[in-house]
PDB file of N, CA and C in Angstrom:
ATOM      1  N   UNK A   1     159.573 172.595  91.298  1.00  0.00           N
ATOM      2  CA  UNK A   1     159.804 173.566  92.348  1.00  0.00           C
ATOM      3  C   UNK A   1     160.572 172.920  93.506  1.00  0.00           C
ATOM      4  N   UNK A   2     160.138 171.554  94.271  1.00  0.00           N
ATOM      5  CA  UNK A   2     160.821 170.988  94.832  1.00  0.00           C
ATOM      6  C   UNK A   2     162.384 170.493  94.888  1.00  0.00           C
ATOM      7  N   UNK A   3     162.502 170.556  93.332  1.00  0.00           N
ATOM      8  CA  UNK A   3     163.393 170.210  93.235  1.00  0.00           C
ATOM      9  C   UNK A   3     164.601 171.732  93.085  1.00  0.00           C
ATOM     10  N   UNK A   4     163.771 172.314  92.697  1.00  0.00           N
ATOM     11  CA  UNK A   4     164.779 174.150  92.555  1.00  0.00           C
ATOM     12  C   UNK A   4     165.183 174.441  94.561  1.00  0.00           C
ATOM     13  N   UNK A   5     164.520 173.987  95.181  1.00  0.00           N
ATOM     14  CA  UNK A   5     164.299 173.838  97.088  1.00  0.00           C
ATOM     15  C   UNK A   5     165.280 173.274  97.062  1.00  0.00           C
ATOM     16  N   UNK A   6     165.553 171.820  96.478  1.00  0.00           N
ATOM     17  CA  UNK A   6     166.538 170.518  97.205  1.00  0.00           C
ATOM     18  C   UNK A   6     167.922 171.717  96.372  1.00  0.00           C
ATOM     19  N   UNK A   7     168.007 172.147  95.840  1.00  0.00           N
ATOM     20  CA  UNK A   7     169.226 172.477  95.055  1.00  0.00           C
ATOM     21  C   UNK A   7     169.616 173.447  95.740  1.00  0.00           C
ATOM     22  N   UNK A   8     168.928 174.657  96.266  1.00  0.00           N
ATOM     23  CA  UNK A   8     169.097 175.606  97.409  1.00  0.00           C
ATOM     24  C   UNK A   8     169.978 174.832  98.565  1.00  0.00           C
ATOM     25  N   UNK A   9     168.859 174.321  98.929  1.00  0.00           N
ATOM     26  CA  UNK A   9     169.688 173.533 100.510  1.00  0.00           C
ATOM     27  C   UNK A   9     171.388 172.810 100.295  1.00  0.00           C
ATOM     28  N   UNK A  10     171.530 172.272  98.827  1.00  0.00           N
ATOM     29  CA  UNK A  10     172.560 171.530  98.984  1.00  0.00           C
ATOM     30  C   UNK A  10     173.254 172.356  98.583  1.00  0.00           C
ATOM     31  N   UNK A  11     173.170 173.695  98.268  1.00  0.00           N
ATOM     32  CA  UNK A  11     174.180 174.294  97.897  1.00  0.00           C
ATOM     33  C   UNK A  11     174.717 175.092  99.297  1.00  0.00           C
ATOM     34  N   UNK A  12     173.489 175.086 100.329  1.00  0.00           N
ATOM     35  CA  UNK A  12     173.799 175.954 101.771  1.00  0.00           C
ATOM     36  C   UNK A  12     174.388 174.906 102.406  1.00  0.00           C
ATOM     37  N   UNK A  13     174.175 173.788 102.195  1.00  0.00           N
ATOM     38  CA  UNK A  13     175.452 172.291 102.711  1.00  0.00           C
ATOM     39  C   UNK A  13     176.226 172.648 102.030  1.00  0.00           C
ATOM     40  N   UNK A  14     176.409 172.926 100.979  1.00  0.00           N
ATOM     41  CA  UNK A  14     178.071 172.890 100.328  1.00  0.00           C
ATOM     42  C   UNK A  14     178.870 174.341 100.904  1.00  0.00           C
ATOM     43  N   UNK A  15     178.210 175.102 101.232  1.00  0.00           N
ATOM     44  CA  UNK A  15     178.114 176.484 101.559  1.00  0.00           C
ATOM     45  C   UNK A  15     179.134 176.117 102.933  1.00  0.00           C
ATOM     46  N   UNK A  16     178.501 175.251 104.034  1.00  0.00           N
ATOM     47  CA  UNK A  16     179.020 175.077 105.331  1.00  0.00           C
ATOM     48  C   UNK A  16     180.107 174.514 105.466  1.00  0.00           C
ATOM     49  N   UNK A  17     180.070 173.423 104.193  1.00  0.00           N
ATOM     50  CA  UNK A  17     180.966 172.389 103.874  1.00  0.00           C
ATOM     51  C   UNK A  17     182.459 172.880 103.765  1.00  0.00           C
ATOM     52  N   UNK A  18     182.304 174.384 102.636  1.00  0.00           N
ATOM     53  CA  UNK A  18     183.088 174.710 102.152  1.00  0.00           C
ATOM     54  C   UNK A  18     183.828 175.756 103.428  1.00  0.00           C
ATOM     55  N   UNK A  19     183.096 176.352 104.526  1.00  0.00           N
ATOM     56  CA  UNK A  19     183.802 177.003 105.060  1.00  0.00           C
ATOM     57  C   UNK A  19     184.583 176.015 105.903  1.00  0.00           C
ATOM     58  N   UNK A  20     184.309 174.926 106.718  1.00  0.00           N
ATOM     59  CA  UNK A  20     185.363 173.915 106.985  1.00  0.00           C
ATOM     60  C   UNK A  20     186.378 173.775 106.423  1.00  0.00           C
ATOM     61  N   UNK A  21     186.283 173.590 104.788  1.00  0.00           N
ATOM     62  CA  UNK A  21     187.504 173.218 104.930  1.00  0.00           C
ATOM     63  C   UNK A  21     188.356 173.942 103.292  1.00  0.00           C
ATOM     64  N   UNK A  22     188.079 174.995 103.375  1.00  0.00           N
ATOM     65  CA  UNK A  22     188.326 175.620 101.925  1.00  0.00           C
ATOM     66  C   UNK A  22     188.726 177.035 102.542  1.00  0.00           C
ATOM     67  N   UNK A  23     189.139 177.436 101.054  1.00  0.00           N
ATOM     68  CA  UNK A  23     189.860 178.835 101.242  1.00  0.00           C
ATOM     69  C   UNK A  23     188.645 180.084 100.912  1.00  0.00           C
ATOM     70  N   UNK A  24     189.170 181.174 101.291  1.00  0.00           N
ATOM     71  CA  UNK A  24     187.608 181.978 101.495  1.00  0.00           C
ATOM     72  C   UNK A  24     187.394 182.267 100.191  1.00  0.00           C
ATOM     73  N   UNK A  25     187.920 182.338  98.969  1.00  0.00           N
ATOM     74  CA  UNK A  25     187.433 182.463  97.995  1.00  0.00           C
ATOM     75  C   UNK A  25     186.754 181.164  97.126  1.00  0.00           C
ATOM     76  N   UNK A  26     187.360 180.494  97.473  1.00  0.00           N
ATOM     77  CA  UNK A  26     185.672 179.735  97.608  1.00  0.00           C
ATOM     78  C   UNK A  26     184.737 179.456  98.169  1.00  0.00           C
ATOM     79  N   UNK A  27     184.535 179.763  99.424  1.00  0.00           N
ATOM     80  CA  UNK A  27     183.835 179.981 100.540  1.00  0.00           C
ATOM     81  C   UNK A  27     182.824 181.205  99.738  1.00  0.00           C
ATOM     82  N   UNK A  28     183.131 182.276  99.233  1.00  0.00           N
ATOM     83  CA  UNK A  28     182.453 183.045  98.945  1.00  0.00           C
ATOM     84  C   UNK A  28     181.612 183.064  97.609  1.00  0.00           C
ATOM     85  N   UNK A  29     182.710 181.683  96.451  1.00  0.00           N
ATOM     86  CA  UNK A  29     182.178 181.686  95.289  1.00  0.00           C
ATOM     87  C   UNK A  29     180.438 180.760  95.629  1.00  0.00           C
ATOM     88  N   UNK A  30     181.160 179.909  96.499  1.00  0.00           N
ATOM     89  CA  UNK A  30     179.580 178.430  97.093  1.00  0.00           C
ATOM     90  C   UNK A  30     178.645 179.399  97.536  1.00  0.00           C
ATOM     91  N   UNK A  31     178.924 180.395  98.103  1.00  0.00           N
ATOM     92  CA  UNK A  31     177.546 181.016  98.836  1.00  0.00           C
ATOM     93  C   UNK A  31     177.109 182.437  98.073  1.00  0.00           C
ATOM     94  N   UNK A  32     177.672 182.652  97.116  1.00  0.00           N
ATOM     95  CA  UNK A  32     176.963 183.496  96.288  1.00  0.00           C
ATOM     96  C   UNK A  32     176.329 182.216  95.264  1.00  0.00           C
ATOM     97  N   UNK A  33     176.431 181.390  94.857  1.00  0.00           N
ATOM     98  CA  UNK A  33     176.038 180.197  93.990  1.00  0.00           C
ATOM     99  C   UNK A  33     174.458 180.239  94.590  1.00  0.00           C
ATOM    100  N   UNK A  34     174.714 179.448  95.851  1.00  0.00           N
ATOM    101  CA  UNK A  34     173.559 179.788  97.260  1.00  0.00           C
ATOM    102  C   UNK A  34     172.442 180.792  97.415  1.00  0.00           C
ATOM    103  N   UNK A  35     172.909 181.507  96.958  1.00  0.00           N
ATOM    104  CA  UNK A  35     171.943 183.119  97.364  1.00  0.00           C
ATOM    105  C   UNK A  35     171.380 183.544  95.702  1.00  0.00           C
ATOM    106  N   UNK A  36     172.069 183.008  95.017  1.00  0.00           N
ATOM    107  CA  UNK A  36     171.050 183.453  93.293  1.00  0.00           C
ATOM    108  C   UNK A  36     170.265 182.194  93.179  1.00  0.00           C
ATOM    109  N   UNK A  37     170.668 180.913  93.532  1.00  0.00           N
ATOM    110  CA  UNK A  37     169.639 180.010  93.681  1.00  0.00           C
ATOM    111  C   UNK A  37     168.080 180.217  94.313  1.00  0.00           C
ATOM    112  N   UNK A  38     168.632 180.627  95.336  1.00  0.00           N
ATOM    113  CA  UNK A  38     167.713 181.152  96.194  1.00  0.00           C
ATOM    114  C   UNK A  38     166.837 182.612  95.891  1.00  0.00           C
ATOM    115  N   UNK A  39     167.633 182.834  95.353  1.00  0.00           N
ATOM    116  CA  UNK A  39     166.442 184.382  94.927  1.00  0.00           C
ATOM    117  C   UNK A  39     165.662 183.726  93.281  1.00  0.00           C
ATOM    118  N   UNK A  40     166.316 183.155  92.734  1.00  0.00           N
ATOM    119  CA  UNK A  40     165.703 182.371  91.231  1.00  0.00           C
ATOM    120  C   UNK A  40     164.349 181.830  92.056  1.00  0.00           C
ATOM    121  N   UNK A  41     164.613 181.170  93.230  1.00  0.00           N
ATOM    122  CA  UNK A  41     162.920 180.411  93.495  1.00  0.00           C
ATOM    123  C   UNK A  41     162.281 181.121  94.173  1.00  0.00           C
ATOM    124  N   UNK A  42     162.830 182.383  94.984  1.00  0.00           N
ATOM    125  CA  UNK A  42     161.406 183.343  95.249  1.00  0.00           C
ATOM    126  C   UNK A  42     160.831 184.245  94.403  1.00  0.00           C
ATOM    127  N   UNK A  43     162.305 184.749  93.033  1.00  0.00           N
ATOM    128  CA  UNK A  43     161.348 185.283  92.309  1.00  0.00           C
ATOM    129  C   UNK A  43     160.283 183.977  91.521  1.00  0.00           C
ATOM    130  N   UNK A  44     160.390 183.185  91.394  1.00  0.00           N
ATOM    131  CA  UNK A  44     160.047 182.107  90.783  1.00  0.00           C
ATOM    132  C   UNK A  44     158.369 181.894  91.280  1.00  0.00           C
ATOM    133  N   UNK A  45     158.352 181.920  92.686  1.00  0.00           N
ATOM    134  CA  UNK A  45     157.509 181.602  93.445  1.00  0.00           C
ATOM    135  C   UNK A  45     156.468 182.795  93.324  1.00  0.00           C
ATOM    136  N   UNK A  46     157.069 184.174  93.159  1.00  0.00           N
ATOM    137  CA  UNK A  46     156.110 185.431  93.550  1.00  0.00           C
ATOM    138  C   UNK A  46     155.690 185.800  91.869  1.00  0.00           C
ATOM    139  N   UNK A  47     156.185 185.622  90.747  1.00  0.00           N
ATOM    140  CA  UNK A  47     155.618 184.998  89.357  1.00  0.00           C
ATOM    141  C   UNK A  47     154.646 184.105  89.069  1.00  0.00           C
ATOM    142  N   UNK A  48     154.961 183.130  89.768  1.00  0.00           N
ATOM    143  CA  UNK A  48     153.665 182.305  89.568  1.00  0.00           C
ATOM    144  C   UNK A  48     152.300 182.709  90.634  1.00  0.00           C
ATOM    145  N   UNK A  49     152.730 183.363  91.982  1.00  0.00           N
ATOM    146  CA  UNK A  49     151.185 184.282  92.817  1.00  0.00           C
ATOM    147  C   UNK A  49     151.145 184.863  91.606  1.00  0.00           C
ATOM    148  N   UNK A  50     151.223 186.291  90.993  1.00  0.00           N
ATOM    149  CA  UNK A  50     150.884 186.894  90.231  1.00  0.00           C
ATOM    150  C   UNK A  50     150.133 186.438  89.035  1.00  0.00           C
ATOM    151  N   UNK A  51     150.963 185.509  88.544  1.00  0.00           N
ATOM    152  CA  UNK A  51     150.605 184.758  87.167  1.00  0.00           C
ATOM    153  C   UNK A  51     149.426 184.433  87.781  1.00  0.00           C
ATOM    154  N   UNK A  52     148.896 183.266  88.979  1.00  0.00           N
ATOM    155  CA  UNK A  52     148.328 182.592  89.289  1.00  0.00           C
ATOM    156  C   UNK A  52     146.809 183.162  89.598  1.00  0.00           C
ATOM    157  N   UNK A  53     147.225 184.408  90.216  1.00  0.00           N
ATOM    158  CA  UNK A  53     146.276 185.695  90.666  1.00  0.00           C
ATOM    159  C   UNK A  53     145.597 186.120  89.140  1.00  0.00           C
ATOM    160  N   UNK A  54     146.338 186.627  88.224  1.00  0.00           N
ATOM    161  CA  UNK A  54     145.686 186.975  87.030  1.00  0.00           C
ATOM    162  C   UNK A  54     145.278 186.162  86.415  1.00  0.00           C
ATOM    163  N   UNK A  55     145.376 185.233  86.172  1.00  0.00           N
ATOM    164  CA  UNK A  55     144.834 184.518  85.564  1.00  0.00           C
ATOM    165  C   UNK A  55     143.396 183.968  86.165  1.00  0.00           C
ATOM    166  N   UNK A  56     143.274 183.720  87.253  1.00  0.00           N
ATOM    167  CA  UNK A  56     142.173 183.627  87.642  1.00  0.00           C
ATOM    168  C   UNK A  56     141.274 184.669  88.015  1.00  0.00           C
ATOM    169  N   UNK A  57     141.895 185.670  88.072  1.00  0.00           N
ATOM    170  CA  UNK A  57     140.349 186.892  87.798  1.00  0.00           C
ATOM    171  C   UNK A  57     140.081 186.666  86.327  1.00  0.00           C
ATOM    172  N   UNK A  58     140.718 186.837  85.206  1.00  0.00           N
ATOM    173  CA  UNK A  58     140.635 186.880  83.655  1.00  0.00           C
ATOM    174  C   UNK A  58     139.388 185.246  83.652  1.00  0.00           C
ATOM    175  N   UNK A  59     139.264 184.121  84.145  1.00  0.00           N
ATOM    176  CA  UNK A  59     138.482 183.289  84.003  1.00  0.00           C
ATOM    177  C   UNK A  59     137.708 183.572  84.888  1.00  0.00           C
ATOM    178  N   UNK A  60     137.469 183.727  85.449  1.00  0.00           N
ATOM    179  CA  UNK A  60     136.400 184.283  86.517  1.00  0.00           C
ATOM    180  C   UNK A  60     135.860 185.699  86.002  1.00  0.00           C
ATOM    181  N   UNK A  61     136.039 186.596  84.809  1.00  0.00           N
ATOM    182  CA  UNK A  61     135.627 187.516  84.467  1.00  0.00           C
ATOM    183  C   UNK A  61     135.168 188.675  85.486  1.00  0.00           C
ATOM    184  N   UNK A  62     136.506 188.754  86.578  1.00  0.00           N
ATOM    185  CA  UNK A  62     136.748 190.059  86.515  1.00  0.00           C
ATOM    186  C   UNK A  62     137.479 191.056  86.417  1.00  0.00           C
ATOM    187  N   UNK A  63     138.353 190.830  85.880  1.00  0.00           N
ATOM    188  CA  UNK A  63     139.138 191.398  84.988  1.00  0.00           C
ATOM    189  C   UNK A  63     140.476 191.787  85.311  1.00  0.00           C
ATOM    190  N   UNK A  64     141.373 192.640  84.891  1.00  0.00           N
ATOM    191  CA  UNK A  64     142.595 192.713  85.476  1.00  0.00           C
ATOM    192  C   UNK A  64     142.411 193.450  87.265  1.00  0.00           C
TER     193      UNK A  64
END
């Protein structure tokens, strides 16, 4: 997970990077790169509450 985090951030550095000194179409390709990264680890994150949530009522027997 930490490491899906470090890959976010360096892509929002490459993101800043790129508007310095690049043309806007790549400016736009780095920060859409940026923003599906970034939604991959919150859906990522709100899968595993859920997962994490059901599964522990199911051992704890109470049920869904």
């Amino acid at each position: 997970m930490y490491r899906l985090i470090a890959i976010v951030v360096s892509r929002l550095r490459a993101a800043a990077v790129a508007v310095a000194r690049s043309t806007w179409e790549q400016v736009k390709t780095t920060v859409a790169d940026a923003w599906r990264d970034l939604t991959v680890v919150i859906t990522m994150l709100i899968f595993a509450g859920v997962i994490g949530e059901v599964g522990s009522r199911i051992a704890f027997g109470e049920g869904w």
